[in-house]
Protein backbone atom coordinates (compact mmCIF):
# COMPACT_ATOMS: atom_id res chain seq x y z
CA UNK A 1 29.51 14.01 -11.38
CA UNK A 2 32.40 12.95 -13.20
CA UNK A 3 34.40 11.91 -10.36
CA UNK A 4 31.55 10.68 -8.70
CA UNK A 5 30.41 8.13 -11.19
CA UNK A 6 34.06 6.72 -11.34
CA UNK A 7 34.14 6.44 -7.49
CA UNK A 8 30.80 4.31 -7.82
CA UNK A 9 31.91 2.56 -11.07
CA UNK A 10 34.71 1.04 -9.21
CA UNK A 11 33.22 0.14 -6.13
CA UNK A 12 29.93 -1.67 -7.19
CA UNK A 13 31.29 -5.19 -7.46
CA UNK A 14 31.97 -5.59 -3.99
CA UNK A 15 28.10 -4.63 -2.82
CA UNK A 16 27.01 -8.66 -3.92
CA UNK A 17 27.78 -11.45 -2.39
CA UNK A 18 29.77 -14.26 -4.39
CA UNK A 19 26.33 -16.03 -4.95
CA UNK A 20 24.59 -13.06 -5.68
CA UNK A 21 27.61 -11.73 -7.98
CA UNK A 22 27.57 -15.42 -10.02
CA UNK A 23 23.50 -15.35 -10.63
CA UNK A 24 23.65 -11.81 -11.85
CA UNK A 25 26.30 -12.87 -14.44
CA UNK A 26 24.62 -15.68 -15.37
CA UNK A 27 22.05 -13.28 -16.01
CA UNK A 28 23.81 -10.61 -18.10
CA UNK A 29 25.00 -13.59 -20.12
CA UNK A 30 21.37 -15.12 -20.83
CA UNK A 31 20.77 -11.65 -22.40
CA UNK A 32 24.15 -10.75 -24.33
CA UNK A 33 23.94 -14.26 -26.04
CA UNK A 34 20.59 -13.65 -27.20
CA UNK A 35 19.89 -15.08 -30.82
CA UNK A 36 17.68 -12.25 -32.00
CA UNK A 37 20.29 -9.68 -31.38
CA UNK A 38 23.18 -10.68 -34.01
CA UNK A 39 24.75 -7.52 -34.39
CA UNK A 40 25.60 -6.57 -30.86
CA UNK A 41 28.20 -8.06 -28.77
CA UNK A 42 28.76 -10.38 -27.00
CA UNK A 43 30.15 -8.38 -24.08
CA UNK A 44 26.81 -6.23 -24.58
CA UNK A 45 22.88 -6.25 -24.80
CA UNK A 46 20.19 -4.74 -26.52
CA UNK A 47 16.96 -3.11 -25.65
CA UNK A 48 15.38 -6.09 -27.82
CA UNK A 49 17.37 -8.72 -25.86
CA UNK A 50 16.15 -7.43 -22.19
CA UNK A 51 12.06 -6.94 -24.15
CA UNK A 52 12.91 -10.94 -24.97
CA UNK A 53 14.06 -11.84 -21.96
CA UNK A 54 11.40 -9.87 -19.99
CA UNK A 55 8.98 -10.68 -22.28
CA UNK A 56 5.01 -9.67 -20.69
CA UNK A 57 6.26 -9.62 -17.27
CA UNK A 58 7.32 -5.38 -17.10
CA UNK A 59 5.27 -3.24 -19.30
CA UNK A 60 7.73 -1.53 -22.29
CA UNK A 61 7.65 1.91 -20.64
CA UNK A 62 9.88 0.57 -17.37
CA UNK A 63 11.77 -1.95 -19.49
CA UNK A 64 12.88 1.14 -21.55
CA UNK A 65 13.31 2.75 -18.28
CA UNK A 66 15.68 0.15 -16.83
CA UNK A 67 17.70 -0.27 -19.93
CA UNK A 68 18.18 3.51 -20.97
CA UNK A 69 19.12 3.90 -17.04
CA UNK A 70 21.83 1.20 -17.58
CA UNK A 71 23.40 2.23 -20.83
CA UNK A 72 23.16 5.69 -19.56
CA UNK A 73 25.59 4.82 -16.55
CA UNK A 74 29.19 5.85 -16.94
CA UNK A 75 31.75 4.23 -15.29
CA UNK A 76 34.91 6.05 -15.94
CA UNK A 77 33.43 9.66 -15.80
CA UNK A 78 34.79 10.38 -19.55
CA UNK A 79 31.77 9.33 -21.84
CA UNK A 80 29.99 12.09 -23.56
CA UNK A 81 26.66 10.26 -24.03
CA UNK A 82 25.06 6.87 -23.00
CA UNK A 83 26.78 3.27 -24.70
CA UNK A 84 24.92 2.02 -27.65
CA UNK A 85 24.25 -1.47 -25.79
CA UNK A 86 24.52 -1.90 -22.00
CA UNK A 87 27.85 -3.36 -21.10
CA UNK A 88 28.58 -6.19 -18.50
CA UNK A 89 30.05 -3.65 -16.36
CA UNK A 90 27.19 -1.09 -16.80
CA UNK A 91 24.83 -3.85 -16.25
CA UNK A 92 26.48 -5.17 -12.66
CA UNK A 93 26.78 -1.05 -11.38
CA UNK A 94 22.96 -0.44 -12.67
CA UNK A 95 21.88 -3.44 -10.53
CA UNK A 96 24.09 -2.58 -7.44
CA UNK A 97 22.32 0.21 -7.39
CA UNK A 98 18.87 -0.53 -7.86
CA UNK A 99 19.18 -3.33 -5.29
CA UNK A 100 21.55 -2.49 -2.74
CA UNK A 101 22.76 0.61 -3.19
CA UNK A 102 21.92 3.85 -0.75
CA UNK A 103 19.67 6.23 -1.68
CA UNK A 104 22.45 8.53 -3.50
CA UNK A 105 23.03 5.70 -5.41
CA UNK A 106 18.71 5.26 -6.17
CA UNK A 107 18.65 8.28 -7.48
CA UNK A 108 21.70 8.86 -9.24
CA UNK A 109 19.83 5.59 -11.34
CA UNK A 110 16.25 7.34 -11.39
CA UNK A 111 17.49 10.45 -13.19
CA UNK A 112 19.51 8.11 -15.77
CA UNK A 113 15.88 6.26 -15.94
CA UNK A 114 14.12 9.93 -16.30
CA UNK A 115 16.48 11.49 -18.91
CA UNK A 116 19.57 11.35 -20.89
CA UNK A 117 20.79 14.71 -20.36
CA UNK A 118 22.68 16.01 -17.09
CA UNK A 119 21.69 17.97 -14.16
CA UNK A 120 17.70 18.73 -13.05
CA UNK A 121 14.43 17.24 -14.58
CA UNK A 122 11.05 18.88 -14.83
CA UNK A 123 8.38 17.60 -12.19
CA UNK A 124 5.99 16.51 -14.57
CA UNK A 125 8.75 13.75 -15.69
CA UNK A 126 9.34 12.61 -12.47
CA UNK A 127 5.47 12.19 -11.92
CA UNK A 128 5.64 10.58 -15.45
CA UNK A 129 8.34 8.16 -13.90
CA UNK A 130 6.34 7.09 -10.76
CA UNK A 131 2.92 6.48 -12.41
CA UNK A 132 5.12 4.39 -14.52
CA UNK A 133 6.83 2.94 -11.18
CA UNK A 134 3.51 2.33 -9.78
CA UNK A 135 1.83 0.36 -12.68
CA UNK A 136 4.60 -1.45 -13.28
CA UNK A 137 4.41 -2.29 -9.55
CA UNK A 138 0.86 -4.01 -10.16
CA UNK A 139 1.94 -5.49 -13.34
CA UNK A 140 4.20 -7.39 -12.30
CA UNK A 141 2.71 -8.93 -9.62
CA UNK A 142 -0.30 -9.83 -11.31
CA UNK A 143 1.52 -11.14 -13.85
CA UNK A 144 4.09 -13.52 -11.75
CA UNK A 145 0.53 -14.62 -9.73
CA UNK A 146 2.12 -12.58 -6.91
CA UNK A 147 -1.23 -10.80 -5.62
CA UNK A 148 -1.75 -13.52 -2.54
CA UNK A 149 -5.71 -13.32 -3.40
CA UNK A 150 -6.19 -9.67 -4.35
CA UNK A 151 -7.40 -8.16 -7.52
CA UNK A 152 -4.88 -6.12 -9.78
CA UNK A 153 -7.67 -4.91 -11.66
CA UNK A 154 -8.31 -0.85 -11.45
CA UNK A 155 -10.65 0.21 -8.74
CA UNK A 156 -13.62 2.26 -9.87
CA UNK A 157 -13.27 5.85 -9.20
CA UNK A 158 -12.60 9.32 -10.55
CA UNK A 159 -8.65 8.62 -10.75
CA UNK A 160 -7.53 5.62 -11.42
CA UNK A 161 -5.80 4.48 -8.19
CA UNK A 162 -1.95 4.15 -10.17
CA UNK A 163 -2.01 8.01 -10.49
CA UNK A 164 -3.77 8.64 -6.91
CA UNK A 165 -1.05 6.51 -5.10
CA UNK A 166 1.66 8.06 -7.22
CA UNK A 167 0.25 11.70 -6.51
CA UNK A 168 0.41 10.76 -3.05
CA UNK A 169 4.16 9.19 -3.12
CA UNK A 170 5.18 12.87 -5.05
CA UNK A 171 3.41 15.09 -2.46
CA UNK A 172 6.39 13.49 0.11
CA UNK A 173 8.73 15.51 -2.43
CA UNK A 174 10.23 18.54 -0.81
CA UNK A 175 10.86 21.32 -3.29
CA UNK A 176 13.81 23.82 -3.10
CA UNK A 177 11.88 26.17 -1.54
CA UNK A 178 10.54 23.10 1.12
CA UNK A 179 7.56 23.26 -0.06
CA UNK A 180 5.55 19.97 -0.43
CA UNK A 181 4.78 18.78 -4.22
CA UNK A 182 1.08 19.38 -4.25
CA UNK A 183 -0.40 19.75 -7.28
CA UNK A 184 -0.59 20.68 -11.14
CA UNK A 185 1.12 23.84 -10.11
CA UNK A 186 4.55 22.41 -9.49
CA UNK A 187 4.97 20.39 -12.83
CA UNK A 188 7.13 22.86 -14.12
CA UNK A 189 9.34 22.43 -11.55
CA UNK A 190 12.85 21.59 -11.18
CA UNK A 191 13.90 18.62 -9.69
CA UNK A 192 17.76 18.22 -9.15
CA UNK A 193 19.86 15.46 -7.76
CA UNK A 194 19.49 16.97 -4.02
CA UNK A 195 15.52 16.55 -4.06
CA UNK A 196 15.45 12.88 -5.37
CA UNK A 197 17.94 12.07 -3.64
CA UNK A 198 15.64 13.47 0.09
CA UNK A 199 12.63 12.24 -1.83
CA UNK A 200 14.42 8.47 -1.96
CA UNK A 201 15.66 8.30 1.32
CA UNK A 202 12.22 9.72 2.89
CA UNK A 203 9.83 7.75 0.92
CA UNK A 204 10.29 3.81 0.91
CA UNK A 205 8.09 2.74 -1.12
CA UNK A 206 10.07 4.28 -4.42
CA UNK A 207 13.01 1.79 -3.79
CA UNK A 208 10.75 -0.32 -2.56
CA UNK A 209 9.21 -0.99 -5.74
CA UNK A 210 12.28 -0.74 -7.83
CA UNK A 211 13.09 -3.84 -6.63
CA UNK A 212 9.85 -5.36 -6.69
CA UNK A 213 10.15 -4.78 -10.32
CA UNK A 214 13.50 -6.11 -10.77
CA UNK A 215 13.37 -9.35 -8.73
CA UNK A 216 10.03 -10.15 -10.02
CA UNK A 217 10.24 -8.94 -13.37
CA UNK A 218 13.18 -10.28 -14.55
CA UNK A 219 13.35 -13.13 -12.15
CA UNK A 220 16.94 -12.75 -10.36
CA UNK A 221 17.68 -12.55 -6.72
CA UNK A 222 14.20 -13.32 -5.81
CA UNK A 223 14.93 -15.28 -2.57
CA UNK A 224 16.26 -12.21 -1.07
CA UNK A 225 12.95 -10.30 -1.60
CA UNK A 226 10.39 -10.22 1.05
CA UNK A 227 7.00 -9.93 0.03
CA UNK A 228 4.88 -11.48 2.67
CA UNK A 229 5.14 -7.34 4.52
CA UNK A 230 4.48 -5.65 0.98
CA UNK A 231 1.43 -7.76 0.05
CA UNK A 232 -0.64 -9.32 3.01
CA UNK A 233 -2.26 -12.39 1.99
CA UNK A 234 -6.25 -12.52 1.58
CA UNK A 235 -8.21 -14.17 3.42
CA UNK A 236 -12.23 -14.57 3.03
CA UNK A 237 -14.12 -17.40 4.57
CA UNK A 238 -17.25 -17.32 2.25
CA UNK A 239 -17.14 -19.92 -0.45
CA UNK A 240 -18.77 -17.74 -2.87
CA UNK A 241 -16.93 -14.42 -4.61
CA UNK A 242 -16.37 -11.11 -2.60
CA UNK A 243 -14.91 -8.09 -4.59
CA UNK A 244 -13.30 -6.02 -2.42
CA UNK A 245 -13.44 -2.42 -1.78
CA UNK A 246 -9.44 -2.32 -1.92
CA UNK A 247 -7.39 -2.85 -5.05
CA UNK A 248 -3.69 -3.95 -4.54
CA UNK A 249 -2.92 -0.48 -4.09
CA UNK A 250 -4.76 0.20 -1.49
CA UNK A 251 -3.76 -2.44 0.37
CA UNK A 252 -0.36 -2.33 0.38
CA UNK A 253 -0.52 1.73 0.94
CA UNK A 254 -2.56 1.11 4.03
CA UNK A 255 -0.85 -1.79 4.83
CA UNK A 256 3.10 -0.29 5.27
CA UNK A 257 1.10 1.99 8.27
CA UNK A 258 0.27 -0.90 10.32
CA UNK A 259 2.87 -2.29 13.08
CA UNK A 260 5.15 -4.65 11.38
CA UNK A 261 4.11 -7.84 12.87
CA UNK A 262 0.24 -7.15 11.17
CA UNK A 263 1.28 -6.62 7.71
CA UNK A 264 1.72 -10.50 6.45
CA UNK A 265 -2.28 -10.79 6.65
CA UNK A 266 -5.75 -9.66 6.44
CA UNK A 267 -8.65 -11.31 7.21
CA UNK A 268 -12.06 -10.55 6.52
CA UNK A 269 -14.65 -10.09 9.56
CA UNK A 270 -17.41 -7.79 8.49
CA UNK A 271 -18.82 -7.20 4.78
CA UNK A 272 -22.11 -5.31 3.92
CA UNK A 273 -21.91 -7.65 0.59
CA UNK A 274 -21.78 -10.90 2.38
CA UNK A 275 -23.39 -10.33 6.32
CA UNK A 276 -25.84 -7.80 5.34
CA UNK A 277 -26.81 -3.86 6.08
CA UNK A 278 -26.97 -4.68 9.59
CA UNK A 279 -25.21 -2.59 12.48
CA UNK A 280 -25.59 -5.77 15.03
CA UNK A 281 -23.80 -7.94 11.99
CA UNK A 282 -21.45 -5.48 12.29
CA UNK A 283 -20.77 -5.32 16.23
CA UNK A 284 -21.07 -9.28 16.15
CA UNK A 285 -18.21 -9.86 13.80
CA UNK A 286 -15.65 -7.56 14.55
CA UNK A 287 -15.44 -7.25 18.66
CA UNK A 288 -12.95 -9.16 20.35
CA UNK A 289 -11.01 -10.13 17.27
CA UNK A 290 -7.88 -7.84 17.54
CA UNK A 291 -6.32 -5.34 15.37
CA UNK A 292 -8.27 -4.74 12.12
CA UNK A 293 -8.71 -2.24 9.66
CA UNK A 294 -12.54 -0.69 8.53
CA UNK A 295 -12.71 0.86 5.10
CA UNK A 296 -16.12 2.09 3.62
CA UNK A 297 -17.30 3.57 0.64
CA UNK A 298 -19.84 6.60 0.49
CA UNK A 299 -22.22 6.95 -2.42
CA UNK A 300 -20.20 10.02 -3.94
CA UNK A 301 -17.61 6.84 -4.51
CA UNK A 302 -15.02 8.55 -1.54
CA UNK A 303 -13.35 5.69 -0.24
CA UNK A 304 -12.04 5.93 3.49
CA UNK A 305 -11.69 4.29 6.87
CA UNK A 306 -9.53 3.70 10.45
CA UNK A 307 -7.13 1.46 11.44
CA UNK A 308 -8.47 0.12 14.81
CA UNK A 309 -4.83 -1.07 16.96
CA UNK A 310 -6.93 -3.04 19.99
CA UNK A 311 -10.00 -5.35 19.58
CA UNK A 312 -13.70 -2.99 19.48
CA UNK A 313 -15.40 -3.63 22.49
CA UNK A 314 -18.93 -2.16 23.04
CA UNK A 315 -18.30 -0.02 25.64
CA UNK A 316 -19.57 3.38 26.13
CA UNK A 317 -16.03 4.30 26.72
CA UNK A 318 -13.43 5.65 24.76
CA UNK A 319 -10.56 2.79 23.64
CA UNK A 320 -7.31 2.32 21.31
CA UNK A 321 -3.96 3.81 22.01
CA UNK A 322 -2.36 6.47 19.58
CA UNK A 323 -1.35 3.74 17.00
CA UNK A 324 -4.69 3.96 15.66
CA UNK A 325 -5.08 6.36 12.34
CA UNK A 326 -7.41 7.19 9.54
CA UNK A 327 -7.08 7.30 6.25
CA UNK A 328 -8.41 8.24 3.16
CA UNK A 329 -7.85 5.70 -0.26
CA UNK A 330 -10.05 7.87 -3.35
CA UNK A 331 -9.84 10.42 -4.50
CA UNK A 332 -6.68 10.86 -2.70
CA UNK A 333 -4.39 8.84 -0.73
CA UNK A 334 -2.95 9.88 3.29
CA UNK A 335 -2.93 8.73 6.29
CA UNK A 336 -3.38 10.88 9.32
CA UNK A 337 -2.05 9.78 12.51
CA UNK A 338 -2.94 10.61 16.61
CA UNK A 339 -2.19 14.38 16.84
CA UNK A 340 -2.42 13.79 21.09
CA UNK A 341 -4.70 16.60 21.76
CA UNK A 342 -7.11 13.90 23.32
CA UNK A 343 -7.46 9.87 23.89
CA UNK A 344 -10.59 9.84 21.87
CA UNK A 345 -9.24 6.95 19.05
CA UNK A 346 -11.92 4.30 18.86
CA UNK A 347 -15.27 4.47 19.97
CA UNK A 348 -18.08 1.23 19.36
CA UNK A 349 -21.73 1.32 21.48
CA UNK A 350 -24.95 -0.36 20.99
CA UNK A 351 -28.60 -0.43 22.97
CA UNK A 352 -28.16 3.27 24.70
CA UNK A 353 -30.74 5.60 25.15
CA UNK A 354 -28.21 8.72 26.75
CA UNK A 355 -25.04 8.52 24.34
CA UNK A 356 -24.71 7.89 21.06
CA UNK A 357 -24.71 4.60 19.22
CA UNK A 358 -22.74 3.72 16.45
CA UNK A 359 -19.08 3.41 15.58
CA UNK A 360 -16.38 6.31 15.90
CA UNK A 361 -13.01 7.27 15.43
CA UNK A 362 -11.57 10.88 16.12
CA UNK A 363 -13.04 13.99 17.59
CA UNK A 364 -15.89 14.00 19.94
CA UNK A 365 -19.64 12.83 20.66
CA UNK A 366 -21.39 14.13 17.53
CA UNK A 367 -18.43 15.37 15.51
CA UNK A 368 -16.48 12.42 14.91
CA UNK A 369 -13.76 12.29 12.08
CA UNK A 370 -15.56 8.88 11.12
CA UNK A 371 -18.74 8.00 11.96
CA UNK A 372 -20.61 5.11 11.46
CA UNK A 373 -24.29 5.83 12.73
CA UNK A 374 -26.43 2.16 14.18
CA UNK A 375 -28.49 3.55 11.34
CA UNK A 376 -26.44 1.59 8.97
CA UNK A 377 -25.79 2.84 6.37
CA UNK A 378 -25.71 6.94 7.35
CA UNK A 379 -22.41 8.01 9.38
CA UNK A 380 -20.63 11.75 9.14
CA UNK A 381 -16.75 13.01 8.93
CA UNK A 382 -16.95 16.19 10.57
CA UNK A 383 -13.64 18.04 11.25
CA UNK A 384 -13.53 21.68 10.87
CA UNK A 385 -10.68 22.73 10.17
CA UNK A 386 -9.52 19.17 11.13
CA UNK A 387 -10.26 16.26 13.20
CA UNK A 388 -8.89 16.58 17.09
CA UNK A 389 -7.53 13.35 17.32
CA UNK A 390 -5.79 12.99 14.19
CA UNK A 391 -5.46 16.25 12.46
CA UNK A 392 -7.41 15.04 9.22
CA UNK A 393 -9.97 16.41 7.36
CA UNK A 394 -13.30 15.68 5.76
CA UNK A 395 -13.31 12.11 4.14
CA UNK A 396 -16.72 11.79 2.81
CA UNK A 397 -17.51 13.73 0.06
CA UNK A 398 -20.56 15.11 2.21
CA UNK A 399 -20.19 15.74 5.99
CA UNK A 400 -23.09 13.68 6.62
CA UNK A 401 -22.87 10.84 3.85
CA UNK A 402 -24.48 7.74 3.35
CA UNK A 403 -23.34 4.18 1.98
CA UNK A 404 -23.71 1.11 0.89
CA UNK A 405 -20.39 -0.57 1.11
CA UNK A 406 -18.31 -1.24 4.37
CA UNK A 407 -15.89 -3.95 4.83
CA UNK A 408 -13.33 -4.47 8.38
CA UNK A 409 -9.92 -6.96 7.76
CA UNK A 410 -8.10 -8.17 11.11
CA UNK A 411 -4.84 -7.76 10.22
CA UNK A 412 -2.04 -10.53 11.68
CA UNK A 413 -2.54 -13.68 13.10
CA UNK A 414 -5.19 -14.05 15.83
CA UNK A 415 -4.22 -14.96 19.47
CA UNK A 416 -6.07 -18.34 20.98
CA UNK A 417 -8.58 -15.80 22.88
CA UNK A 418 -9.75 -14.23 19.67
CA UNK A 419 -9.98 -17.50 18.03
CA UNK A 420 -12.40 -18.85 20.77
CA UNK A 421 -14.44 -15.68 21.15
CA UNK A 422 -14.76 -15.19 17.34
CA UNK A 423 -16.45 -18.86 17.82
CA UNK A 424 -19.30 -17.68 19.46
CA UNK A 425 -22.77 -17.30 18.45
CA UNK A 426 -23.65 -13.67 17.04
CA UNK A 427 -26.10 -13.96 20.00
CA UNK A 428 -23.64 -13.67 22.42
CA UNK A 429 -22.14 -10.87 21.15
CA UNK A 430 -25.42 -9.24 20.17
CA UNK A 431 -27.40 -9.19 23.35
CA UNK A 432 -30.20 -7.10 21.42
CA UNK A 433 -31.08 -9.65 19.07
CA UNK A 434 -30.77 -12.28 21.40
CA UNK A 435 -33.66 -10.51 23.68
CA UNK A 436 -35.51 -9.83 20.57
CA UNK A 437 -35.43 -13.27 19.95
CA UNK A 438 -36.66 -13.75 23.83
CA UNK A 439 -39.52 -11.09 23.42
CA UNK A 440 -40.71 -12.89 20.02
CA UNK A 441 -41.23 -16.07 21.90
CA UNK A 442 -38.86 -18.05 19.57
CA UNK A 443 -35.82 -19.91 21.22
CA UNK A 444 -32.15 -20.00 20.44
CA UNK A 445 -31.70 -22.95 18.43
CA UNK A 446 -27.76 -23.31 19.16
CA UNK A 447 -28.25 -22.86 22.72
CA UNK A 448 -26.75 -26.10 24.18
CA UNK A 449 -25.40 -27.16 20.96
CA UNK A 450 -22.17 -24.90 20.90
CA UNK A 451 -18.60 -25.95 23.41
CA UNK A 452 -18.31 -23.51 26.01
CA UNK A 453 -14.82 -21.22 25.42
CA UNK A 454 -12.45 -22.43 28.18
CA UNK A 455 -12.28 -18.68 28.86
CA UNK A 456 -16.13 -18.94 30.25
């Protein structure tokens, strides 16, 4: 380790560019010349400087984090215990690191940021360490107005959703054994340099929001950070509020699944809050309006849903390719992805008398692994052991559930066709309720009224 850390310590300057190397200095300087820390240094900072210069941005737990992980860094392989203050040359390695170093690197830093002794850490303090990750994650972005319209506020639920995405970014951890960190059982663990390092290199989102929490939270570098793929921007027409199902979370957890190009925005097509319990509402906003994500919530408060990779199309017909997935958001967090034992990804039909109506993703007629019945309102997840298609299990707390809440996002930018189909009348899409309307004797008021789509 001892060699190691020199190797690194003399090696980190060169991983910033000029510009990057002169705002990081100006940086460290801002916090050595702090006026509330007169007895340290001024080649030096203090845990009360960084807390200053922070301020409410970072909660104290990752501020203490960050600055025990920086005074903990040794650069010429002799100290025998972290620096009283974090040096200039402590604070330039820590952030080389954090921000552009490989994943050795990461985690050489997240074990400094865990504990002050040597060698492995217990699994409960690295679960400690990414709840704290996490949180601060939210934090942060909430606090620098970052959210692009989404709530930071906790989700209701039986676990709050910091410690159900952070049980779910630990379950990637392979043990020494290579065995998957899976529950309470496994705190005890040891975790050495070997595993974080994997863990790191395998699971993005860790560095990912290491320097989410950096850039943002003390405000240096920020132009190189890219947030529009993290954090899709919000979009809801209605003038009036809509709480979402989805917390920040959630979002951004479902949101690194989706092909690249989708991930800069969701918009909203279908809500039960806003268009009603209706399974024609449902069928009229969402076909022929590209890629979107459908999330629902049962009444046992299991929150799930399908990521839909071609517009729905009521067909009675099979559609999608095998970038559709489903995924589950409370009480637990996955994704489960085409398994190729069948084609059967997406499935949307209305007005049949011989095959079933509703909304489907996975399995088979009548043992889908979501279902959403034209009952609305009633659907099932039924996958015993698993679901066909995508090798997931049960996502409603009852096979066959009910619920109140269901909400579908298009996610990227719409092409022209989408735009001009998504300006037709419900009607059109709806052929039932237009020939109810025709049976009732009452006429179609914006018949005539509307431009025909060039496409008709």
């Amino acid at each position: 380790m001892g060699n190691s850390g020199s190797r690194v310590g003399q090696s980190f300057c060169s991983r910033f560019l000029p510009e990057e190397q002169a705002e990081i200095d100006r940086l460290f300087d801002a916090l050595s010349s702090d006026k509330n820390s007169p007895n340290v240094s001024s080649k030096s900072f203090s845990l009360k400087a960084l807390q200053n210069h922070v301020g409410e941005a970072v909660p104290l737990e990752m501020v203490t984090r960050l600055y025990d992980g920086m005074r903990r860094v040794d650069l010429t392989g002799k100290a025998k215990g972290p620096s009283e203050n974090v040096s200039q040359e402590q604070f330039t390695a820590s952030m080389s690191h954090l921000l552009k170093g490989n994943s050795e690197e990461k985690s050489l830093m997240i074990m400094k940021m865990i504990s002050a002794t040597e060698g492995p850490v217990k699994a409960r303090e690295v679960q400690k360490f990414t709840e704290d990750l996490v949180g601060s994650v939210v934090h942060v972005l909430s606090h620098r107005q970052e959210l692009r319209g989404w709530t930071g506020k906790e989700a209701p639920g039986p676990a709050p959703r910091v410690q159900v995405l952070a049980a779910q970014l630990l379950s990637e951890m392979k043990l020494q054994d290579g065995k998957r960190f899976l529950g309470p059982q496994w705190l005890d663990c040891d975790c050495d340099r070997a595993m974080i390092e994997d863990w790191v290199f395998r699971v993005p989102h860790v560095a990912i929001f290491l320097s989410v929490v950096i850039h943002k939270g003390f405000l240096v570098l920020c132009s190189s950070l890219d947030l529009t793929t993290l954090v899709p921007e919000r979009q809801v027409d209605q003038g009036r509020g809509f709480e979402s199902i989805l917390d920040i979370l959630s979002v951004m957890y479902i949101n690194a699944h989706l092909p690249r190009e989708q991930r800069h925005c969701w918009r909203l097509l279908f809500s039960s809050e806003l268009h009603g319990h209706s399974f024609s509402q449902l069928c009229g906003h969402i076909t022929h309006r590209g890629p979107c994500v459908a999330v629902l919530e049962d009444r046992d408060k299991h929150v799930f849903g399908g990521f839909a990779s071609c517009s729905w199309e009521v067909k009675p017909q099979f559609q999608g390719d095998d970038r559709c997935f489903l995924f589950s958001i409370c009480p637990s967090m996955a994704v489960y992805t085409h398994t190729g034992y069948n084609d059967h990804y997406m499935y949307l039909n209305h007005g049949q008398q011989t095959i079933p109506n509703g909304l489907g993703m996975g399995g088979q007629h009548n043992y889908f692994g979501l279902w959403v019945d034209v009952d609305f309102g009633k659907g099932h997840s039924r996958a015993k052991p698993t679901c066909t298609t995508y090798n997931s299990p049960q996502l409603s707390a009852q096979e066959n559930f009910q619920f109140d809440k269901m909400e579908v996002w298009a996610v990227g930018d719409p092409s022209e066709e989408q735009l001009a189909k998504s300006n037709k009348s419900i009607l059109d899409a709806d052929p039932e309720a237009q020939a109810l309307l025709e049976i009732s004797g009452r006429s179609r008021h914006s018949e005539g009224l509307r431009e025909i789509p060039d496409d008709e």
